[in-house]
Protein backbone atom coordinates (compact mmCIF):
# COMPACT_ATOMS: atom_id res chain seq x y z
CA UNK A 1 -123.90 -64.59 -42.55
CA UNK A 2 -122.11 -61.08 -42.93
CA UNK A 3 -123.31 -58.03 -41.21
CA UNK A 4 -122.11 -54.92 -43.12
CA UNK A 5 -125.63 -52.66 -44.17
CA UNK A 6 -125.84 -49.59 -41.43
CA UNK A 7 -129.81 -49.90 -42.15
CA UNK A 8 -131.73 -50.51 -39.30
CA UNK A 9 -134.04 -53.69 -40.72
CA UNK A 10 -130.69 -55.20 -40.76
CA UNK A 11 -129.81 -55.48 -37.32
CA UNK A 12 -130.90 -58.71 -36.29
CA UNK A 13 -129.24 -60.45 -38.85
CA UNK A 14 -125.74 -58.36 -38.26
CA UNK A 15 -126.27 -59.32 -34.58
CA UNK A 16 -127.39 -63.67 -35.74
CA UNK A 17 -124.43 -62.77 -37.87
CA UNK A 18 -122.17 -61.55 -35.38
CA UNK A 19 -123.01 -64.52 -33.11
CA UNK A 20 -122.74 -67.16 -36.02
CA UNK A 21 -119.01 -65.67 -35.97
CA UNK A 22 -118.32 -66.00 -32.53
CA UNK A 23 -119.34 -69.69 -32.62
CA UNK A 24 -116.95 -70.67 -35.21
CA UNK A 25 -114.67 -68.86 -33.25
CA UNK A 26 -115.29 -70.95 -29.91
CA UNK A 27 -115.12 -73.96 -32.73
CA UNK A 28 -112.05 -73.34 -33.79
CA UNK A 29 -110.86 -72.37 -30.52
CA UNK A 30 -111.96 -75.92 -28.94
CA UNK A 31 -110.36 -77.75 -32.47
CA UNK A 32 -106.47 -76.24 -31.71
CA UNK A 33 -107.06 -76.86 -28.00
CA UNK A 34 -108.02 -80.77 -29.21
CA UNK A 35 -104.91 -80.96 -31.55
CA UNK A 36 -102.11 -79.37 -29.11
CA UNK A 37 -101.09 -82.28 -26.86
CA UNK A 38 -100.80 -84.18 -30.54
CA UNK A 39 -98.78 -81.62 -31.58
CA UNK A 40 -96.63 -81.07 -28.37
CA UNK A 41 -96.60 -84.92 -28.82
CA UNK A 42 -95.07 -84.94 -32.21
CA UNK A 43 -92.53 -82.60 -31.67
CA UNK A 44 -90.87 -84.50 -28.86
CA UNK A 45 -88.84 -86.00 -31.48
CA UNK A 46 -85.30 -84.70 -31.85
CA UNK A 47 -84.91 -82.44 -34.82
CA UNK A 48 -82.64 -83.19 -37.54
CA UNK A 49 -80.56 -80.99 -39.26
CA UNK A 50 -79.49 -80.76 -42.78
CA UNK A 51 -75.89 -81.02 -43.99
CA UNK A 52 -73.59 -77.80 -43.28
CA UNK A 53 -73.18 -75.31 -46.56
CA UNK A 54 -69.31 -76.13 -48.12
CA UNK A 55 -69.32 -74.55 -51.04
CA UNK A 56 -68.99 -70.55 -51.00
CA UNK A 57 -70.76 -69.96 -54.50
CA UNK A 58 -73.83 -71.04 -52.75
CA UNK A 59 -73.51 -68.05 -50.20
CA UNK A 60 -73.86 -65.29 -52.87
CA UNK A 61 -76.66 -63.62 -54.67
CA UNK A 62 -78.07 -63.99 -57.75
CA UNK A 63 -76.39 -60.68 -58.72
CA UNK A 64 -73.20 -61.39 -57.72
CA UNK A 65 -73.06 -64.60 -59.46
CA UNK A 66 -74.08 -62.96 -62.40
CA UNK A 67 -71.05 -60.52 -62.28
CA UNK A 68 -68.60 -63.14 -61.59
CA UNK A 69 -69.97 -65.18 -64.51
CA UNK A 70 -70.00 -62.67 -67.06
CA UNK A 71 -66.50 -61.48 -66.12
CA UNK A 72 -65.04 -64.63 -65.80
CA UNK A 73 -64.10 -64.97 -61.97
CA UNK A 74 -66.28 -67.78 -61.62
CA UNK A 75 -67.85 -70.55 -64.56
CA UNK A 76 -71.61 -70.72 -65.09
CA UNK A 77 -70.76 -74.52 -65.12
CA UNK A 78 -69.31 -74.31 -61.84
CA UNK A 79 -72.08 -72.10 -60.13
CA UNK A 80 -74.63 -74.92 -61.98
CA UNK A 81 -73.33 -77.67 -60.07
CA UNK A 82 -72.75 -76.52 -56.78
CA UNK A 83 -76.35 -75.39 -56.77
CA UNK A 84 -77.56 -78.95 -58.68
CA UNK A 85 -75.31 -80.71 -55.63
CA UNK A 86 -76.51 -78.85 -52.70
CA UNK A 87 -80.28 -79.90 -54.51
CA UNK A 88 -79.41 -83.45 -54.44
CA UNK A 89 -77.84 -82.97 -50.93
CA UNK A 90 -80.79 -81.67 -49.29
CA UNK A 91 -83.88 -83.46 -51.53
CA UNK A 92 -84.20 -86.24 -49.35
CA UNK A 93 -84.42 -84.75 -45.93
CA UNK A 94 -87.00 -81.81 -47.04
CA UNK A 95 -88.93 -83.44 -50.45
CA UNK A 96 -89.10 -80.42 -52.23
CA UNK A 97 -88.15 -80.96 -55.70
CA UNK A 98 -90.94 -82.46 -57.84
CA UNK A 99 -88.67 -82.91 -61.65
CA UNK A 100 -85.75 -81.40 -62.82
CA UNK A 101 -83.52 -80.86 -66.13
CA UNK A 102 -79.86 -81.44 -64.64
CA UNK A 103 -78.34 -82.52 -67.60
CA UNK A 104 -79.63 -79.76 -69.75
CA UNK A 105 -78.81 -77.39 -67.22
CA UNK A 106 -75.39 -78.12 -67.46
CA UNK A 107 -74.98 -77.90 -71.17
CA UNK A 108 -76.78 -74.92 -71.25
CA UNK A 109 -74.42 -73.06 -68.81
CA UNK A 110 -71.26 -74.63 -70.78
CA UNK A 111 -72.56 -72.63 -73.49
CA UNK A 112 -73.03 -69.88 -71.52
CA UNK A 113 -69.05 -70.37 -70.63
CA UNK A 114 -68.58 -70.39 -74.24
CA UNK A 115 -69.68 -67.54 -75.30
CA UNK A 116 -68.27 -65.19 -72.65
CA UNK A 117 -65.25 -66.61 -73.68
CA UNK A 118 -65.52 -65.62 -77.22
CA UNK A 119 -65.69 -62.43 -76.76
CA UNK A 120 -68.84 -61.50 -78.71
CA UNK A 121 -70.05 -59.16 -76.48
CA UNK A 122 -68.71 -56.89 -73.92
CA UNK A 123 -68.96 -57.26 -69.93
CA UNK A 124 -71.40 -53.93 -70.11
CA UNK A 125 -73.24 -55.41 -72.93
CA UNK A 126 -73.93 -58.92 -71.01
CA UNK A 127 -74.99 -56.96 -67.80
CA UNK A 128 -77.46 -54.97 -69.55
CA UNK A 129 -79.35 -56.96 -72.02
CA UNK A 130 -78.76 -60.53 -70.04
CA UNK A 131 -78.57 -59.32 -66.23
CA UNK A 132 -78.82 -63.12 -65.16
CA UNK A 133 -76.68 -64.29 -68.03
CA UNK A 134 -75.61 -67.95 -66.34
CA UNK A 135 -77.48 -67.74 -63.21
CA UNK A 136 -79.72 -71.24 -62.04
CA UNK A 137 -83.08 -70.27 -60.92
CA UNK A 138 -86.15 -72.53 -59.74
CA UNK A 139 -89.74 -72.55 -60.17
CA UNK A 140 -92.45 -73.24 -58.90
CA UNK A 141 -94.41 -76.40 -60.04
CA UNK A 142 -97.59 -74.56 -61.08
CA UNK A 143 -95.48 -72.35 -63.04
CA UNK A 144 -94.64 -74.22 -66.90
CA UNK A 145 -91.51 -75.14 -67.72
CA UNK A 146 -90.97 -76.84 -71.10
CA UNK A 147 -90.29 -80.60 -70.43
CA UNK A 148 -90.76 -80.66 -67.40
CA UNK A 149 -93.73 -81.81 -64.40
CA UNK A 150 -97.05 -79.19 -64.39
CA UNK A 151 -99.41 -81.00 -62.32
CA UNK A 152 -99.66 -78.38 -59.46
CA UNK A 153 -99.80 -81.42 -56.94
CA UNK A 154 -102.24 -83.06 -58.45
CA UNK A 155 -102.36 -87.25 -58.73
CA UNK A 156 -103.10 -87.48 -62.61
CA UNK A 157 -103.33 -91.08 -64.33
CA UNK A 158 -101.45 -89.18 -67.27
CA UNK A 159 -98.83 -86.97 -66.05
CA UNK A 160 -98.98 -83.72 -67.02
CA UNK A 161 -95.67 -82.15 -68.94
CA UNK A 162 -95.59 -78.31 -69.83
CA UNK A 163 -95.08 -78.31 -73.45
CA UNK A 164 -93.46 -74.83 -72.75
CA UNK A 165 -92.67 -71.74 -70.62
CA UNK A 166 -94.54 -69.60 -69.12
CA UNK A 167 -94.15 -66.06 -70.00
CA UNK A 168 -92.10 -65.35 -66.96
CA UNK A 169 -89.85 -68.51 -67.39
CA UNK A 170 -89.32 -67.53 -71.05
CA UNK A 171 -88.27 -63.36 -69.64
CA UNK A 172 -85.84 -64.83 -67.19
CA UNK A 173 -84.32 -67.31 -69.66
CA UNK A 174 -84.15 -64.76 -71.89
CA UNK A 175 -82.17 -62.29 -69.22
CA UNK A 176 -79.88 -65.39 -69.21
CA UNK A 177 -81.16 -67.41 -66.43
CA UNK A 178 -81.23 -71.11 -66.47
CA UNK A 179 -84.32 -73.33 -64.67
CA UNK A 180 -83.23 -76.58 -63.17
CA UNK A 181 -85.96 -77.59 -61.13
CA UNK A 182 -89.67 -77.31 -60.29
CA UNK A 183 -90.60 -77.23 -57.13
CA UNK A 184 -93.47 -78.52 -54.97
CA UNK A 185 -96.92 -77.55 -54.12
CA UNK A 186 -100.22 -78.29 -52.59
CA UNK A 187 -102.75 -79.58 -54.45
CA UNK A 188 -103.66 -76.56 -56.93
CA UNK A 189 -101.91 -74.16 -55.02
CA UNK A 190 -105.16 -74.81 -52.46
CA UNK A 191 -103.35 -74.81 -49.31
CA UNK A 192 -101.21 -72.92 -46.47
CA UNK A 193 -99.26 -76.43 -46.42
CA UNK A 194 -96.94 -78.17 -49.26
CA UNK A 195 -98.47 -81.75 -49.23
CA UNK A 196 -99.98 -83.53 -51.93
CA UNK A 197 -100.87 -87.15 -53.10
CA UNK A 198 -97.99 -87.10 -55.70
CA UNK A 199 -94.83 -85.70 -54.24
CA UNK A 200 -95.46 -85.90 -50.48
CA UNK A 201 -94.74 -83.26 -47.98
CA UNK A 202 -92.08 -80.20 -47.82
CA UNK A 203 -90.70 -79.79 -44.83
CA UNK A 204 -88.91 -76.88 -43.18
CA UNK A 205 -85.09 -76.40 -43.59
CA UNK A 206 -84.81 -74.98 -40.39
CA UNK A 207 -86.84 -77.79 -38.57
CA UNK A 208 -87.57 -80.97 -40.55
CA UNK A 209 -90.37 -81.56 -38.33
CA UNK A 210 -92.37 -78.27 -39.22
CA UNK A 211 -93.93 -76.87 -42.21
CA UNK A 212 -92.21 -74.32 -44.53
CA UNK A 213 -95.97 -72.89 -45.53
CA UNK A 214 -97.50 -72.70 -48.67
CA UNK A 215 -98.53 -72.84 -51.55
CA UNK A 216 -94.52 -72.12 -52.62
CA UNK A 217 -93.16 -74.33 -49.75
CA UNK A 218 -91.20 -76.50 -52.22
CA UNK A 219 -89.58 -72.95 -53.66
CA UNK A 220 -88.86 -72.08 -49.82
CA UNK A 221 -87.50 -74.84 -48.79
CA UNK A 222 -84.97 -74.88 -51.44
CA UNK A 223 -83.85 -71.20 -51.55
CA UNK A 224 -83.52 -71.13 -47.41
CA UNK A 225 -81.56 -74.15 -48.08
CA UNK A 226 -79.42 -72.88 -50.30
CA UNK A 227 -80.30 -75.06 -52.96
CA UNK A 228 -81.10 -72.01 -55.30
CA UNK A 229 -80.64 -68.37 -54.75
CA UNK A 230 -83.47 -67.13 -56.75
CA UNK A 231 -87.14 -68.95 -57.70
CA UNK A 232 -90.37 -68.16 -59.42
CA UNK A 233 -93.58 -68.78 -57.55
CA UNK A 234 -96.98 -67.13 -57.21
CA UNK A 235 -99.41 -66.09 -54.62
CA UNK A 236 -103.15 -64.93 -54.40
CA UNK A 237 -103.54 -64.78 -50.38
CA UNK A 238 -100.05 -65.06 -49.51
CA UNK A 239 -98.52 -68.32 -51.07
CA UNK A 240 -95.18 -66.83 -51.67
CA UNK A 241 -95.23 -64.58 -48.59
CA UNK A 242 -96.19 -66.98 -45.94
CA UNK A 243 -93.58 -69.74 -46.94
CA UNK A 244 -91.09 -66.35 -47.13
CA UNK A 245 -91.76 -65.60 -43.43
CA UNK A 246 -91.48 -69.70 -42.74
CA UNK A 247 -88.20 -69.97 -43.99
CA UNK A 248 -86.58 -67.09 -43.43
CA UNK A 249 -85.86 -65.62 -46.61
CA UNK A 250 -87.57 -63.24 -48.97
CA UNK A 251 -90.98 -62.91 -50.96
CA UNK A 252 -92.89 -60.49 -53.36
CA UNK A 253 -96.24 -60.37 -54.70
CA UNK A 254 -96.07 -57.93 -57.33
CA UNK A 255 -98.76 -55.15 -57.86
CA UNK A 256 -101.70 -56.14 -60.57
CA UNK A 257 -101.43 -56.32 -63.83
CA UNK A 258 -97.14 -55.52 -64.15
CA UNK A 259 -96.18 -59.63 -64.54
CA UNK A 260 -97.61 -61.67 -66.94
CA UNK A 261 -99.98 -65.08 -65.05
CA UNK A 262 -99.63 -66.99 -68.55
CA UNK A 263 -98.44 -70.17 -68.24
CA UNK A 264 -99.78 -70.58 -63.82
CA UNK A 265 -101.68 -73.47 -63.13
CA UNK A 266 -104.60 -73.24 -61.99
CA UNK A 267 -106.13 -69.90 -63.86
CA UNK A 268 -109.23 -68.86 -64.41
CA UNK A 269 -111.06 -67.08 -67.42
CA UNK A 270 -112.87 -64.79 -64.64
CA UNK A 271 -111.95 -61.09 -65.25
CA UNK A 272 -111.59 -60.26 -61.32
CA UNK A 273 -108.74 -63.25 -61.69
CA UNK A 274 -105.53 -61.10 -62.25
CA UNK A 275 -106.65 -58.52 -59.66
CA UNK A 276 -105.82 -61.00 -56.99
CA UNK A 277 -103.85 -63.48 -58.61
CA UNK A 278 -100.14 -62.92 -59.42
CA UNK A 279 -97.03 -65.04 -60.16
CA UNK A 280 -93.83 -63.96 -57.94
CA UNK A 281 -90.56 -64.11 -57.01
CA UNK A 282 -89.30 -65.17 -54.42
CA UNK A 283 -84.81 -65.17 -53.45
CA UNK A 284 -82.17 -65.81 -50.40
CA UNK A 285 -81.44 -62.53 -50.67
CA UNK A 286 -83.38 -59.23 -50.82
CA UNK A 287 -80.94 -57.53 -52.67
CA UNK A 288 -81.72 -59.82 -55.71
CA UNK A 289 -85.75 -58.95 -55.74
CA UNK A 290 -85.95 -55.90 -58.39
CA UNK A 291 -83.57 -57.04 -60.09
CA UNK A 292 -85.56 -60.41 -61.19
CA UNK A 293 -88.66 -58.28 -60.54
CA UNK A 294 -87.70 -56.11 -63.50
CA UNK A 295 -86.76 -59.17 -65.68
CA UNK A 296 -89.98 -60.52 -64.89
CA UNK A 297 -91.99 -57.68 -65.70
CA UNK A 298 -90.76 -57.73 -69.45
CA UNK A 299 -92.12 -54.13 -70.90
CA UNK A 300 -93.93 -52.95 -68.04
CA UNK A 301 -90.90 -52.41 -66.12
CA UNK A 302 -90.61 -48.99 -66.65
CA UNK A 303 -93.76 -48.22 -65.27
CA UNK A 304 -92.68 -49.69 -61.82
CA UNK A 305 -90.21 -47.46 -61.06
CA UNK A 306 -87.34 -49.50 -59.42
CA UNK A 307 -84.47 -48.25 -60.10
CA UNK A 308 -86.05 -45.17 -57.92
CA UNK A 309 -84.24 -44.17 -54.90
CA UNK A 310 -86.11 -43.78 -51.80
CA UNK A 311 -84.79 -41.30 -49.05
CA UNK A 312 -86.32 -42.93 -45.89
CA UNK A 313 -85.29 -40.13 -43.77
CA UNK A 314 -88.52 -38.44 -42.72
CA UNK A 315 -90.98 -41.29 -44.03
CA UNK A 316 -93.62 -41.77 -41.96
CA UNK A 317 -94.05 -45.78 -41.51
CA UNK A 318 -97.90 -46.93 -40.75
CA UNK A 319 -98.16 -50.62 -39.41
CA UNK A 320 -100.82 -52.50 -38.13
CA UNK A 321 -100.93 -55.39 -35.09
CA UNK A 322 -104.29 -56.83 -34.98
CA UNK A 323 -107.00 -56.71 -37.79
CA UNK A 324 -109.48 -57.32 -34.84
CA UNK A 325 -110.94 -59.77 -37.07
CA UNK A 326 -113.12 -63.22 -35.58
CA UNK A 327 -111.61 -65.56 -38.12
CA UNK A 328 -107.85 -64.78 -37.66
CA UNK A 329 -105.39 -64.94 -34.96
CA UNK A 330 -103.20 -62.38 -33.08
CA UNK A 331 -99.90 -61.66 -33.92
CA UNK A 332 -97.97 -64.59 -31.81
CA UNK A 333 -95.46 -62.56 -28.99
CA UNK A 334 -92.34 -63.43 -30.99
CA UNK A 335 -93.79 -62.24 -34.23
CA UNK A 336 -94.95 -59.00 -32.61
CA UNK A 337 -91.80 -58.52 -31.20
CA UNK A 338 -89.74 -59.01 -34.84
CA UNK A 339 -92.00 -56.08 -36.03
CA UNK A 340 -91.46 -53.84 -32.96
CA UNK A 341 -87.64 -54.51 -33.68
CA UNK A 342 -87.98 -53.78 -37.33
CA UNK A 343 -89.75 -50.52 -36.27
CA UNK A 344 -87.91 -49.58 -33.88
CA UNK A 345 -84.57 -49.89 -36.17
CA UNK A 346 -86.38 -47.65 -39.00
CA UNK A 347 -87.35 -45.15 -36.15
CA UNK A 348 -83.48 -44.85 -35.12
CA UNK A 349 -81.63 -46.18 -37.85
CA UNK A 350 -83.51 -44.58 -40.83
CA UNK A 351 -84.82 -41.34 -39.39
CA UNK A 352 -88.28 -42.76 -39.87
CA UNK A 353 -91.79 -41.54 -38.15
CA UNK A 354 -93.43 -44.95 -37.17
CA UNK A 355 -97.22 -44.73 -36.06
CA UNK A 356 -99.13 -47.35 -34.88
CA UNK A 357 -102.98 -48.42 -36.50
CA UNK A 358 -105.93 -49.38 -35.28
CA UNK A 359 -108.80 -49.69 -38.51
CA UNK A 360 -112.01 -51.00 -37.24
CA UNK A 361 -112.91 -51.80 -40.96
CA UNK A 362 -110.16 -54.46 -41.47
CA UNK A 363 -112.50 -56.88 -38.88
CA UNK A 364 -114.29 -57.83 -41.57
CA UNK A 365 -111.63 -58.28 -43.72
CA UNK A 366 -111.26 -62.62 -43.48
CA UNK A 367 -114.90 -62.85 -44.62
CA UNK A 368 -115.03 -60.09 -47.46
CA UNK A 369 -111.42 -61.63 -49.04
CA UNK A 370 -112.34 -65.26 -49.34
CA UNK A 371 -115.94 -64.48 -50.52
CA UNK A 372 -114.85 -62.49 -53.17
CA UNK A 373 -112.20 -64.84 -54.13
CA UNK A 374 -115.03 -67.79 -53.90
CA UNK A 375 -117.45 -66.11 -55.49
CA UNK A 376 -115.04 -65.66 -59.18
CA UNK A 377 -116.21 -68.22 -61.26
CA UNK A 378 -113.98 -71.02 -63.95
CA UNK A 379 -111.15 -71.22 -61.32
CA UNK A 380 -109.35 -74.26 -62.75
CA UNK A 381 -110.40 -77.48 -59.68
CA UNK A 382 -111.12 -81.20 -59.77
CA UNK A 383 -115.07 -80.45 -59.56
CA UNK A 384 -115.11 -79.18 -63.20
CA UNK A 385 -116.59 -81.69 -65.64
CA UNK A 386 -113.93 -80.25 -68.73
CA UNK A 387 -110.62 -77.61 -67.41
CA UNK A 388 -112.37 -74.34 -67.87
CA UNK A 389 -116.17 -75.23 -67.68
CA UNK A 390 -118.84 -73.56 -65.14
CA UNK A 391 -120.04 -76.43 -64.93
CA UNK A 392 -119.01 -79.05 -62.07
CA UNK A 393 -119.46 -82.38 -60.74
CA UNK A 394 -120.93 -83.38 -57.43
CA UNK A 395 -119.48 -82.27 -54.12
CA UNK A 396 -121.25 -83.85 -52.03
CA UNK A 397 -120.02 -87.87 -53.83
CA UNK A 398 -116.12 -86.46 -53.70
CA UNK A 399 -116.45 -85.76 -49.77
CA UNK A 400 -118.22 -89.42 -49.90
CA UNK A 401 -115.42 -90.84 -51.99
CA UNK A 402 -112.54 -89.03 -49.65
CA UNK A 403 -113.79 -90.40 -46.47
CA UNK A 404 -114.45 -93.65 -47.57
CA UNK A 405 -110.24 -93.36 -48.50
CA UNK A 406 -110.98 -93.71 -52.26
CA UNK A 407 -110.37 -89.89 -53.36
CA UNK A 408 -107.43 -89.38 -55.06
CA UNK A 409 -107.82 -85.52 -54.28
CA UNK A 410 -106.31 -84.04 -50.45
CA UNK A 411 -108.55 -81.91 -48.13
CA UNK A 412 -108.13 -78.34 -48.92
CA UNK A 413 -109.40 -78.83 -52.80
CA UNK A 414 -112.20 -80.97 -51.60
CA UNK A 415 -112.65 -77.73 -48.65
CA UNK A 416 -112.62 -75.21 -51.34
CA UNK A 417 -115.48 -77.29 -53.48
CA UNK A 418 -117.88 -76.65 -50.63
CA UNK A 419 -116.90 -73.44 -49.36
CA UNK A 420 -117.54 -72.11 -53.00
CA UNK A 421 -120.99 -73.74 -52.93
CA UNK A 422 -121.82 -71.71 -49.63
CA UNK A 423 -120.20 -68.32 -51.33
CA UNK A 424 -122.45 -68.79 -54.40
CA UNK A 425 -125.54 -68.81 -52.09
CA UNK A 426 -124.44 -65.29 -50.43
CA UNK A 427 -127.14 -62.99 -51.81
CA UNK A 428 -126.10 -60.36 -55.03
CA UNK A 429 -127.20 -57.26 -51.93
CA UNK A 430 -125.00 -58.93 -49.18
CA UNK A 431 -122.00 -59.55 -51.68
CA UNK A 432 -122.23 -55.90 -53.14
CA UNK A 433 -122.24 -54.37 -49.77
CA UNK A 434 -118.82 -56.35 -49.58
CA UNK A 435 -117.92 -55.08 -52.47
CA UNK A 436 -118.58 -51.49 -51.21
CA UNK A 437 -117.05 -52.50 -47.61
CA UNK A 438 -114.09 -53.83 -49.67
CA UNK A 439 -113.74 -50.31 -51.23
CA UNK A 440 -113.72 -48.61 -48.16
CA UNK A 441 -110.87 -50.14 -47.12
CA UNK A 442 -109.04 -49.82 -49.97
CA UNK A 443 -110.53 -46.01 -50.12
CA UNK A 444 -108.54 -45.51 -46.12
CA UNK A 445 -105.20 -47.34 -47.56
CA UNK A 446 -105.05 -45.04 -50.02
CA UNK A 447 -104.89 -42.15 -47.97
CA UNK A 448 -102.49 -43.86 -45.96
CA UNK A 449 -100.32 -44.23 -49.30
CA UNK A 450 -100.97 -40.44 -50.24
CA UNK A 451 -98.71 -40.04 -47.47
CA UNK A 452 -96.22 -42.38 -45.97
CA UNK A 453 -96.01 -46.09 -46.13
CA UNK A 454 -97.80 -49.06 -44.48
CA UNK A 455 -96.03 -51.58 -43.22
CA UNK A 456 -98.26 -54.51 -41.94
CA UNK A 457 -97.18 -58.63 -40.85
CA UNK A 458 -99.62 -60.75 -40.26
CA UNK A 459 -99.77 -64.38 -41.86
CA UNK A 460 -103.72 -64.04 -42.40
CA UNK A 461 -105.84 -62.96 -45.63
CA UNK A 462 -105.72 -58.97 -44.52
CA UNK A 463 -103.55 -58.07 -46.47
CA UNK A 464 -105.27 -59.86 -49.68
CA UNK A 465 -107.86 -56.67 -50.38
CA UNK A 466 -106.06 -53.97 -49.74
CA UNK A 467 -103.26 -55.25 -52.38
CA UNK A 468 -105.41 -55.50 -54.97
């Protein structure tokens, strides 16, 4: 199916390959022209908008909080509830809290109250060794928080508690942070939408009638709407990224191996798993991202350099329009025009060089990403006979089972079952010459990153490689 050998016994099958693209191309292509009017349709209905922001405490950022906390401008108690309030304000328009720990929220920042006001430790001493002393944060469903709901969207007959914290939830409580909800997902994280046969679907803040992305829509949807200034989430081929650009606000995957994936639902015991995979952070405000990125990173922090200044002046930025890829879409004109802006305001604002990209190698990106990804083995999915096993149950029955309306599993899981079937039957020669295509890329980036910075948008899986 992929052409990437130069040899020339393999040009027929790069050019049945190259054809078997453009097919699915004209497919897909005659599918959205099929769903538009339905669409168009569907949004003829008046938008609704969520209640207006009151309270000013949910207006600052995470930092800021934290400083008014510790020195006593502001209670933790009083931060909690606004932020508990606007949650309960804005639930039932957008569905994006799955559980939550109110109560012990609340008692947990009154004792946060208490101690600042003993006087046990100094304002310097709370800002350094608890930078979020106070501070409510969210998380992501997936992600474990003790007590609470760790299905990651799945419809269990036993539902599934976290019987404790993942190693990021346990860093940030330990920086002083306190978790009040988990938020929603798809179905095992599967999807580029929030919807699931247990908690319904997320909608957008900005547009109840649209989609705040995925996988971390739920975590979205609450931090654009103020309901929480700073979340946990996690992201593979841009699940905290996409629902970031959705909504408005502002997400990070962090480089491999610096955060800990303990405690993420679903894993996998595959070693290629933490090259790709990586919890994240996601916040209102960008200001408030190393910060929590450096909490989160426990004792690798050091190593990532944040507190770093960076003179811009100079800089030469490298950013990229079109892959050229079959499988993914142009930039749309109003996203292409946000990164011209952005460009254009480094270029005068920042004394920046910006330069413009064209790499013929990233066409190929779509297919090498998600065959590599599908190819890892023990991903955690409902076609396992026992969590962790190679060995799975029958594909073919579940598609049987969904369309007869007696699955209790959504699309993209039962989409993933069969596209990993048709990844396992890629030959070991075709898959290493992605492997070497793969490398190629990520060989060109890294001359890029030798000597300026690349700056690329684009809500597709090109970005997924070269980040490993």
């Amino acid at each position: 199916m992929f052409c990437f050998r130069k040899k020339s016994d393999s040009k027929l099958k790069e050019m049945l390959s190259e054809c078997a693209k453009r097919l699915l191309w004209i497919l897909v292509w005659i599918a959205a022209v099929i769903a538009h009017p339905f669409v168009r349709l569907a949004n003829l209905r008046r938008p609704k908008s969520l209640p207006r922001i009151r309270n000013p405490l949910l207006l600052e950022r995470a930092t800021t909080l934290a400083h008014k906390i510790r020195t006593q401008q502001v209670t933790s108690e009083e931060v909690m509830r606004a932020f508990i309030a606007r949650t309960k304000e804005v639930q039932p328009q957008l569905n994006c809290v799955v559980d939550e720990r109110y109560e012990e929220a609340l008692q947990e920042a009154q004792q946060v109250d208490k101690f600042i006001r003993s006087g046990a430790k100094s304002v310097e001493q709370m800002e350094m060794e608890t930078p979020f002393l106070g501070v409510p944060f969210s998380v992501k469903e997936s992600i474990g928080v003790q007590g609470l709901s760790n299905t990651s969207g799945q419809k269990l007959r036993t539902k599934k508690i976290a019987a404790q914290d993942a190693r990021t939830v346990s860093l940030v409580r330990a920086a002083g942070g306190i978790p009040f909800v988990v938020t929603n997902t798809p179905e095992l994280c599967m999807c580029y939408e929030t919807d699931n046969n247990n908690t319904g679907r997320t909608n957008n803040p900005y547009d109840l009638r649209r989609s705040p992305g995925g996988s971390s829509g739920g975590e979205a949807a609450l931090l654009a709407s103020a309901g929480s200034v700073v979340g946990l989430a996690s992201d593979v081929g841009g699940s905290a990224r996409l629902p970031a650009a959705f909504t408005g606000i502002f997400g990070h995957k962090p480089s491999p191996g610096f955060v800990s994936n303990e405690g993420h639902c679903p894993s996998s015991s595959d070693p290629n798993w933490d090259r790709f995979f990586s919890v994240a952070l996601m916040g209102r405000y960008a200001e408030d991202l190393a910060p929590t990125l450096r909490v989160m990173a426990g004792e690798n922090a050091a190593a990532l350099n944040l507190q770093q200044k960076v003179d811009l002046k100079g800089m030469r930025v490298c950013y990229v329009e079109d892959d050229g890829a079959v499988f993914t879409r142009s930039l749309d004109p109003e996203v292409r025009s946000a990164l011209r802006k952005a460009v254009n305001h480094l270029e005068k604002s920042c004394g920046v060089k910006a330069e413009k990209l064209c790499i013929e190698e990233l066409k190929d990106i779509f297919e090498i990403a998600s065959t590599i990804l599908l190819k890892m083995n023990a991903v955690e999915c409902m076609f396992q006979v026992e969590p962790g096993s190679k060995e799975w149950k029958s594909v073919t029955w579940e598609w049987v089972r969904y369309f007869a309306c007696m699955s209790d599993y959504t699309f993209p899981p039962l989409l993933y079952g069969m596209l990993k079937r048709i990844a396992d039957k890629v030959s070991e020669e075709d898959f290493r010459e992605m492997v070497s295509c793969n490398q190629r890329i990520k060989n060109i980036f890294k001359v890029i990153n030798s000597e300026q910075t690349n700056l690329q948008v684009h809500h597709e899986f090109s970005c997924l490689i070269i980040s490993e």
